[in-house]
Protein backbone atom coordinates (compact mmCIF):
# COMPACT_ATOMS: atom_id res chain seq x y z
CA UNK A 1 82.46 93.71 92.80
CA UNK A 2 82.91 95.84 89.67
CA UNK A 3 83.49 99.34 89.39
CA UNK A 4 83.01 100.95 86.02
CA UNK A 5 85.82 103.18 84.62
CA UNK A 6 83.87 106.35 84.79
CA UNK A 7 84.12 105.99 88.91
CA UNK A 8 87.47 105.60 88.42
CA UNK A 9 87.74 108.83 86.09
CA UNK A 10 85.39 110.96 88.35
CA UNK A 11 86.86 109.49 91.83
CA UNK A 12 90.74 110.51 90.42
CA UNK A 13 89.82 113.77 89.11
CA UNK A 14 88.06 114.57 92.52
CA UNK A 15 91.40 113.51 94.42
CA UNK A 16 93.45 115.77 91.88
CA UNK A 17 91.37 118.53 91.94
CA UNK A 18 91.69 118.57 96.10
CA UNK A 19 95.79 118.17 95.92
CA UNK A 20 95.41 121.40 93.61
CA UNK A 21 93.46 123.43 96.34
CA UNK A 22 95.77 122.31 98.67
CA UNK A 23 98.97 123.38 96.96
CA UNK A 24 97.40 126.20 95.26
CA UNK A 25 95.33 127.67 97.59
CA UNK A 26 96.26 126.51 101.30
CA UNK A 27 100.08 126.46 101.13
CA UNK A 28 100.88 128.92 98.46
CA UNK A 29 103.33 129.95 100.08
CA UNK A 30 106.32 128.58 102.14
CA UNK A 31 105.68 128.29 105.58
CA UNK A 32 107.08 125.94 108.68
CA UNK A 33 103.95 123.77 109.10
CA UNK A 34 103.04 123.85 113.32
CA UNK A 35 101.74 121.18 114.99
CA UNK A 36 98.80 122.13 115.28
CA UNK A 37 98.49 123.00 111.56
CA UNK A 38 99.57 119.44 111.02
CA UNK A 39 96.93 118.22 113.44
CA UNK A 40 93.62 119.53 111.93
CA UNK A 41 95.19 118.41 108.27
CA UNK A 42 95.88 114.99 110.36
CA UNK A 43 92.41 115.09 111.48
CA UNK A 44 90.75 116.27 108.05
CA UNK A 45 91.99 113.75 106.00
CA UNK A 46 91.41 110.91 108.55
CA UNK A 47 87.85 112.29 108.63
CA UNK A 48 87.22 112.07 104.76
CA UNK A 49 89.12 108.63 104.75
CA UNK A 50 86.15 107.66 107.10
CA UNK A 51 83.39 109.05 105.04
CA UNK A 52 84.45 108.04 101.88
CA UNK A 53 84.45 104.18 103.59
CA UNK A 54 80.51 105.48 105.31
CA UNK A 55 80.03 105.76 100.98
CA UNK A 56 81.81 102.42 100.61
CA UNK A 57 79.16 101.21 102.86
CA UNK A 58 76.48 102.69 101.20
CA UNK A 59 77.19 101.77 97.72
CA UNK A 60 79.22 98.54 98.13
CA UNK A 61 78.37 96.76 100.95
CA UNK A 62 80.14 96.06 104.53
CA UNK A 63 82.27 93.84 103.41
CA UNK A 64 83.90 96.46 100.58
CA UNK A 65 83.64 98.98 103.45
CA UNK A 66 85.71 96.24 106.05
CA UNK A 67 87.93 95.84 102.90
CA UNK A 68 88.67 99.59 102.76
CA UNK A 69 89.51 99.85 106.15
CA UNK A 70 91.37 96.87 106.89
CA UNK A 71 94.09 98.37 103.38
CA UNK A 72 93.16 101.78 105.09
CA UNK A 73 95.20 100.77 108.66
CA UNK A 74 97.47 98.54 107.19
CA UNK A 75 98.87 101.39 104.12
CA UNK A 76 98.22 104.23 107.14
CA UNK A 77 100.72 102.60 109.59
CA UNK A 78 103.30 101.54 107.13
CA UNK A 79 103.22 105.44 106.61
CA UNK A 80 104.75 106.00 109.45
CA UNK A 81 107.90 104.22 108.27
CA UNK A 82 108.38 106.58 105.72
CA UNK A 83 108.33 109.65 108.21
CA UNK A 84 111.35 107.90 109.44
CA UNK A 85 113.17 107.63 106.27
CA UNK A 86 111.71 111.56 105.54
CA UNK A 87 113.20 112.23 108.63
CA UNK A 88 116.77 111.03 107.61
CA UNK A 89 116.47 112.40 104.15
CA UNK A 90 115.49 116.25 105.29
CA UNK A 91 118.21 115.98 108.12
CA UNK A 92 121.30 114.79 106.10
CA UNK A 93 120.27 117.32 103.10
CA UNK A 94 119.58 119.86 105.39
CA UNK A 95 116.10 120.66 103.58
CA UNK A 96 114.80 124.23 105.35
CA UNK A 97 111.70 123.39 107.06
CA UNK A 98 109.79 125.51 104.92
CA UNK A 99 110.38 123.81 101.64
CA UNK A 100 109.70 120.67 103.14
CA UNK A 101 105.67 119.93 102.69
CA UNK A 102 106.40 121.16 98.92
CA UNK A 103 109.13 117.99 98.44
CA UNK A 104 106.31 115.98 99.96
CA UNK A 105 103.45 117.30 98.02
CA UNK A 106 104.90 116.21 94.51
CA UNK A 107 106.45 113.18 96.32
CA UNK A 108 103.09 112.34 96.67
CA UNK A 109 101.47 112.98 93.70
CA UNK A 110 104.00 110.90 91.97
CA UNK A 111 103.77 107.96 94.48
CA UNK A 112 99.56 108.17 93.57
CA UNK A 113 100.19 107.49 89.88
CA UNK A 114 103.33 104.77 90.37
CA UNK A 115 101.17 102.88 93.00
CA UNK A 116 98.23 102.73 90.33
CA UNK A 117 100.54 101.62 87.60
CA UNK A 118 101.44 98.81 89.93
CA UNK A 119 97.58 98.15 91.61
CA UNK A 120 96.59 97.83 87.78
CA UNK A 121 100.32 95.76 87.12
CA UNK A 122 98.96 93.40 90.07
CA UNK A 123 95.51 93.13 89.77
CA UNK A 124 96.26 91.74 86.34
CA UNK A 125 98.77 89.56 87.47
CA UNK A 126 96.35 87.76 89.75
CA UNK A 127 93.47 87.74 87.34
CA UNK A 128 95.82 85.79 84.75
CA UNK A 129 98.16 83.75 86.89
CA UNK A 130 96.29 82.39 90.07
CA UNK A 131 99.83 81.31 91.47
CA UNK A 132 100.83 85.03 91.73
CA UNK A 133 98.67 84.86 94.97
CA UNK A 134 101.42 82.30 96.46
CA UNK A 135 104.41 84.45 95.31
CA UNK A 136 102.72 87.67 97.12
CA UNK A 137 102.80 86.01 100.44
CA UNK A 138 105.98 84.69 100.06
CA UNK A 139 107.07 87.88 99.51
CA UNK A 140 105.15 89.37 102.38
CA UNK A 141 106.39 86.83 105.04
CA UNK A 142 109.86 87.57 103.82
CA UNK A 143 109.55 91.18 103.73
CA UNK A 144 107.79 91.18 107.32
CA UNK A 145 110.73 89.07 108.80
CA UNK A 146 113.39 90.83 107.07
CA UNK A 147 111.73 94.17 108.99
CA UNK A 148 111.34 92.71 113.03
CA UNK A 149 115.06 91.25 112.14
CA UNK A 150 116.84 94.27 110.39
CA UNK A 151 118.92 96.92 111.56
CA UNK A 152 119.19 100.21 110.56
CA UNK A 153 122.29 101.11 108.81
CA UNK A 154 120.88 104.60 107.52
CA UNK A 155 120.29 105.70 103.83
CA UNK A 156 123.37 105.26 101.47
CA UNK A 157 123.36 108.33 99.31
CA UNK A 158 126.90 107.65 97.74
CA UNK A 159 125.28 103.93 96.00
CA UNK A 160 122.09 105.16 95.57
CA UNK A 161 121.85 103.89 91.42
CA UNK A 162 118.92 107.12 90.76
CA UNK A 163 121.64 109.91 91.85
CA UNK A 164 124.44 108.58 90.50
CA UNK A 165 122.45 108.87 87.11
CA UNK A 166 121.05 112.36 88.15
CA UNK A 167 124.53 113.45 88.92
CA UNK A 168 125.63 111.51 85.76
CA UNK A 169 123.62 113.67 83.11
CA UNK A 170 121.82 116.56 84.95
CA UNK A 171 124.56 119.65 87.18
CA UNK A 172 123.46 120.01 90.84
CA UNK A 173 124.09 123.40 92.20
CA UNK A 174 125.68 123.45 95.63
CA UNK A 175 122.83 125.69 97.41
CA UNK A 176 119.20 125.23 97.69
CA UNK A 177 117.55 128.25 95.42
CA UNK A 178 114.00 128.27 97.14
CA UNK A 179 111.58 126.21 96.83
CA UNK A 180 113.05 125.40 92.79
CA UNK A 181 114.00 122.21 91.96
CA UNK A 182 115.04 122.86 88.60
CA UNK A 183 116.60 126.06 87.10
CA UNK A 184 118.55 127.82 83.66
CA UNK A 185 121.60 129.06 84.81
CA UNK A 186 123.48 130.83 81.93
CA UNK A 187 121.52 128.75 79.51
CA UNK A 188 121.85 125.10 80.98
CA UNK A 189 119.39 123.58 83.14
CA UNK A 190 120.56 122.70 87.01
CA UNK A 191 119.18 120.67 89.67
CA UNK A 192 119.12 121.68 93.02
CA UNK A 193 119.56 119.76 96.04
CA UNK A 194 116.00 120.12 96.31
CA UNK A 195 115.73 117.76 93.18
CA UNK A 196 117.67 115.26 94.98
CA UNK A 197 115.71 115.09 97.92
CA UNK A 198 112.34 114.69 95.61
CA UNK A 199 113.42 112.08 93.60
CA UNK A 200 114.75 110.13 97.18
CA UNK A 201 111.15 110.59 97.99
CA UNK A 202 110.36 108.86 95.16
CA UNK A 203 112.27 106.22 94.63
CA UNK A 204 111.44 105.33 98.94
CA UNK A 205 108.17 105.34 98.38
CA UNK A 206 107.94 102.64 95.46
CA UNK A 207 110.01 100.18 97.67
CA UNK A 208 107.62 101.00 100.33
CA UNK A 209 104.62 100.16 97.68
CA UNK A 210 105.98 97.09 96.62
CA UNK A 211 105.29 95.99 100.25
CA UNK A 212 101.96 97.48 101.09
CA UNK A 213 100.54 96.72 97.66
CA UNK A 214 100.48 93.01 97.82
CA UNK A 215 99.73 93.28 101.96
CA UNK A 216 96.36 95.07 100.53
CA UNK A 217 95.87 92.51 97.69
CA UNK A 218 95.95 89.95 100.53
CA UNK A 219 92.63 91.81 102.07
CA UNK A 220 90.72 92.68 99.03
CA UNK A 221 91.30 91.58 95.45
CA UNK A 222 89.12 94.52 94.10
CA UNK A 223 91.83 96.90 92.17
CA UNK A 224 89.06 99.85 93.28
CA UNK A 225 89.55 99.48 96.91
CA UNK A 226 93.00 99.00 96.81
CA UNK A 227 93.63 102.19 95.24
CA UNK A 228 91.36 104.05 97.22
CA UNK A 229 92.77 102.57 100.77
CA UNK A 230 95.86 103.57 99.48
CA UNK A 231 95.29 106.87 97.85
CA UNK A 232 93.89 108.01 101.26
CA UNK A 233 96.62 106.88 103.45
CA UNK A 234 98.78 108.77 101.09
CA UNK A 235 96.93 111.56 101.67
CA UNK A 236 97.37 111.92 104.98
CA UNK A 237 101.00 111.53 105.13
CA UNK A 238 102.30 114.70 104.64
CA UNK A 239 100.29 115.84 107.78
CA UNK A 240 101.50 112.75 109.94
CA UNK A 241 104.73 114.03 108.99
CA UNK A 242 104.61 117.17 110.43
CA UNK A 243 102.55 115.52 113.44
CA UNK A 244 105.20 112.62 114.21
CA UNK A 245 108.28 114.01 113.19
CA UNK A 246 108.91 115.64 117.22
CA UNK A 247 108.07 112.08 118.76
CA UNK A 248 108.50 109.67 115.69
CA UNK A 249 110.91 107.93 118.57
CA UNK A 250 108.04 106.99 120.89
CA UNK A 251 107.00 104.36 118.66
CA UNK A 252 109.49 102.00 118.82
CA UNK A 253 107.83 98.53 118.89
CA UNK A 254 105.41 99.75 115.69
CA UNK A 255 107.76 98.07 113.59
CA UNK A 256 107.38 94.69 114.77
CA UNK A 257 103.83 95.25 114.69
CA UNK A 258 103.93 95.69 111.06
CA UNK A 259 106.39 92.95 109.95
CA UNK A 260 103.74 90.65 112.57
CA UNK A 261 100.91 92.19 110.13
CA UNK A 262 103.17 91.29 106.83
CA UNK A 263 103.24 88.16 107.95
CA UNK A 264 99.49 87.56 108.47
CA UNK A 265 98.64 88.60 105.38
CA UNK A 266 101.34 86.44 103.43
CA UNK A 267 100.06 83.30 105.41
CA UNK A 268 96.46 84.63 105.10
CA UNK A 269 96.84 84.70 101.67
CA UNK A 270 98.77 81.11 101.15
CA UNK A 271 96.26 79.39 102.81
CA UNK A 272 93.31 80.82 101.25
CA UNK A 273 92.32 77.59 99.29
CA UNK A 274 92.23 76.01 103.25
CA UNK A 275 91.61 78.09 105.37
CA UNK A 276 89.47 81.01 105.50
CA UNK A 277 89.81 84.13 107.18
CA UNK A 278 86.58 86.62 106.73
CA UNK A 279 87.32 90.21 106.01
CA UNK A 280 86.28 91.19 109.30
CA UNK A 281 88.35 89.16 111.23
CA UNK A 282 91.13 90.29 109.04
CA UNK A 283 90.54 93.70 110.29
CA UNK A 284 90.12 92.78 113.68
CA UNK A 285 93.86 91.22 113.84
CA UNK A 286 95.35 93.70 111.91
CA UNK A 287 93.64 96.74 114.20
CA UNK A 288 94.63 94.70 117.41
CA UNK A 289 98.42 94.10 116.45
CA UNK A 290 98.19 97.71 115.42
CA UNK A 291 96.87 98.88 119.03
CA UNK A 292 99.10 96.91 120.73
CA UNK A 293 102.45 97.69 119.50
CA UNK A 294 101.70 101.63 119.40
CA UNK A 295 100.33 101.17 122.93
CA UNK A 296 103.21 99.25 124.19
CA UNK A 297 105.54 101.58 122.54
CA UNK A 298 104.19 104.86 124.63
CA UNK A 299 104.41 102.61 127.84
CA UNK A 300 107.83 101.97 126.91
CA UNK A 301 108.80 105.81 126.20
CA UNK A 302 111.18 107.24 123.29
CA UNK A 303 114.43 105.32 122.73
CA UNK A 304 117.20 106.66 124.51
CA UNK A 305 119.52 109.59 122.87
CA UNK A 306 121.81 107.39 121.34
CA UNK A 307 119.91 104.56 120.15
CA UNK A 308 117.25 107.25 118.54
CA UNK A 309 119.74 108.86 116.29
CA UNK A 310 121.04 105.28 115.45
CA UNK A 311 117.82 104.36 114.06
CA UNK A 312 117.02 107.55 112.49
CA UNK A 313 119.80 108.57 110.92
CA UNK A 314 122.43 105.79 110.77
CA UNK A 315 126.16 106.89 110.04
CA UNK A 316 124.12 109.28 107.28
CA UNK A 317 124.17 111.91 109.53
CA UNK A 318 127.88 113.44 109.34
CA UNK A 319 127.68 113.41 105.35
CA UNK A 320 124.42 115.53 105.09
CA UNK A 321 124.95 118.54 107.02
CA UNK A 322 125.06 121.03 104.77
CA UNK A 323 122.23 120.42 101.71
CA UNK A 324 124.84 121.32 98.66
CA UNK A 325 127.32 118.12 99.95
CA UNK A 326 124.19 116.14 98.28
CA UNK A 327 124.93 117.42 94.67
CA UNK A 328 127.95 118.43 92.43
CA UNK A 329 130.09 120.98 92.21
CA UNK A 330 127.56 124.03 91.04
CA UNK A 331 127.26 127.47 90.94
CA UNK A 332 127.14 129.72 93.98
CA UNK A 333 124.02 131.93 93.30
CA UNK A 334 121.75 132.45 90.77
């Protein structure tokens, strides 16, 4: 398959153009986003994520639109690990609820032009150096094992390297100010704790995509459909925030469903020389592991009190109660 540039151009100005509508039209201003608010967006995006792969179909074939949907599912439910680390973030800087889809909007739109830089960085990679292929599900195994095994020890703010070098060079004001992240105070530029939480945001999301990235590589080499599958899935997260975040504790076994899915793909894609495993039963496995673990999760119910704030917030959650312990020593007001 090859896509010419000018799809890319007209299919990234599209996506652009629809994040400005969004932000500048439908959440102007501040508001706590309802569930039910966050269930039609839920539903809307999911919706055009399934007619963009009916145009997939059209114009590329089933087994591009198989592709899509396969990176779709897999980039969709490693989402929802995020929401827990969003979770953690907005509770320990104590983000009001009503700046929060704003963090997550620009959150976003930076994670869609890091994870091209690195789609582009890989598909390269794998064009030049065959043996890259090897090292990605190596990597994959590793990172799914490393997820069913690991235990969450919470988010450690004090040796995160990217706020010690905020704090290092830019004054963070002690009080959020709004929805600004930056502002002049007396003629010097601040950061508020609303800065912090961004760039957390960011940084979280490009470990995340240095996991999902290569999973999606192991489904489709086509840089096009990678992107896509993952712009989409992006898309869709802020909603699935707000959606999740109430019951984000009923799925408990999704995680071991994902690291199972990791691991698929990293022996799926060592053994491709030997053994090969069509697109479609690719998606098959990865939608059956997917059903599974969130099905066996609701039978199982929420984790209990204790072990739910364990996993969501670690020993974070005594340092972040107020948003300004995030930041320096700043002014008061404005």
């Amino acid at each position: 398959m090859t896509v010419s540039p000018l799809i890319w151009v007209v299919f990234t100005v599209i996506i652009l153009g629809i994040l400005l509508l969004d932000l500048g039209v439908f959440h102007r201003q501040a508001h706590v986003v309802s569930t039910r608010e966050a269930a039609m967006w839920t539903a809307l995006w999911v919706s055009v994520a399934l007619l963009f792969n009916g145009l997939v179909y059209w114009r590329m074939g089933s087994e591009a639109a198989a592709e899509f949907l396969a990176g779709y599912l897999v980039e969709y439910s490693l989402s929802v690990d995020n929401i827990f680390v969003f979770i953690m973030l907005f509770d320990m800087f104590a983000v009001p609820p009503a700046y929060r889809h704003r963090v997550l909007f620009w959150g976003i739109l930076g994670a869609l032009v890091m994870r091209l830089a690195l789609i582009l960085v890989g598909a390269s990679l794998i064009a030049r150096f065959q043996w890259i292929f090897y090292v990605f599900g190596i990597f994959l195994i590793w990172t799914g094992a490393r997820m069913a095994l690991a235990k969450s020890e919470g988010v450690d703010l004090a040796g995160n390297p990217v706020l010690r070098w905020v704090r290092r060079f830019i004054p963070i004001t002690e009080k959020y100010h709004g929805e600004r992240f930056l502002l002049r105070i007396d003629g010097r530029l601040w950061a508020t704790p609303l800065m912090l939480v961004l760039i957390l945001v960011e940084t979280t999301d490009l470990m995340f995509a240095l996991d999902s990235i290569p999973a999606i590589f192991g489904i489709t080499r086509e840089p096009f459909i990678v992107y896509t599958s993952n712009v989409f899935a992006i898309l869709g997260l802020r909603s699935l925030y707000f959606l999740l975040g109430d019951i984000v504790s009923y799925f408990r076994y999704l995680k071991y469903g994902l690291s199972l899915i990791l691991v698929f793909i990293g022996v799926k894609m060592i053994l491709a020389n030997w053994v090969e495993i069509s697109t479609f039963g690719s998606l098959a496995v990865v939608g059956s592991i997917i059903v599974v673990s969130i099905a066996a999760s609701l039978l199982a119910g929420p984790l209990p009190p204790g072990e739910e704030a364990a996993a969501e917030a670690g020993d974070g959650g005594e340092d972040g109660g107020d948003g300004g312990d995030a930041g320096a020593a700043g002014p008061q007001d404005g």
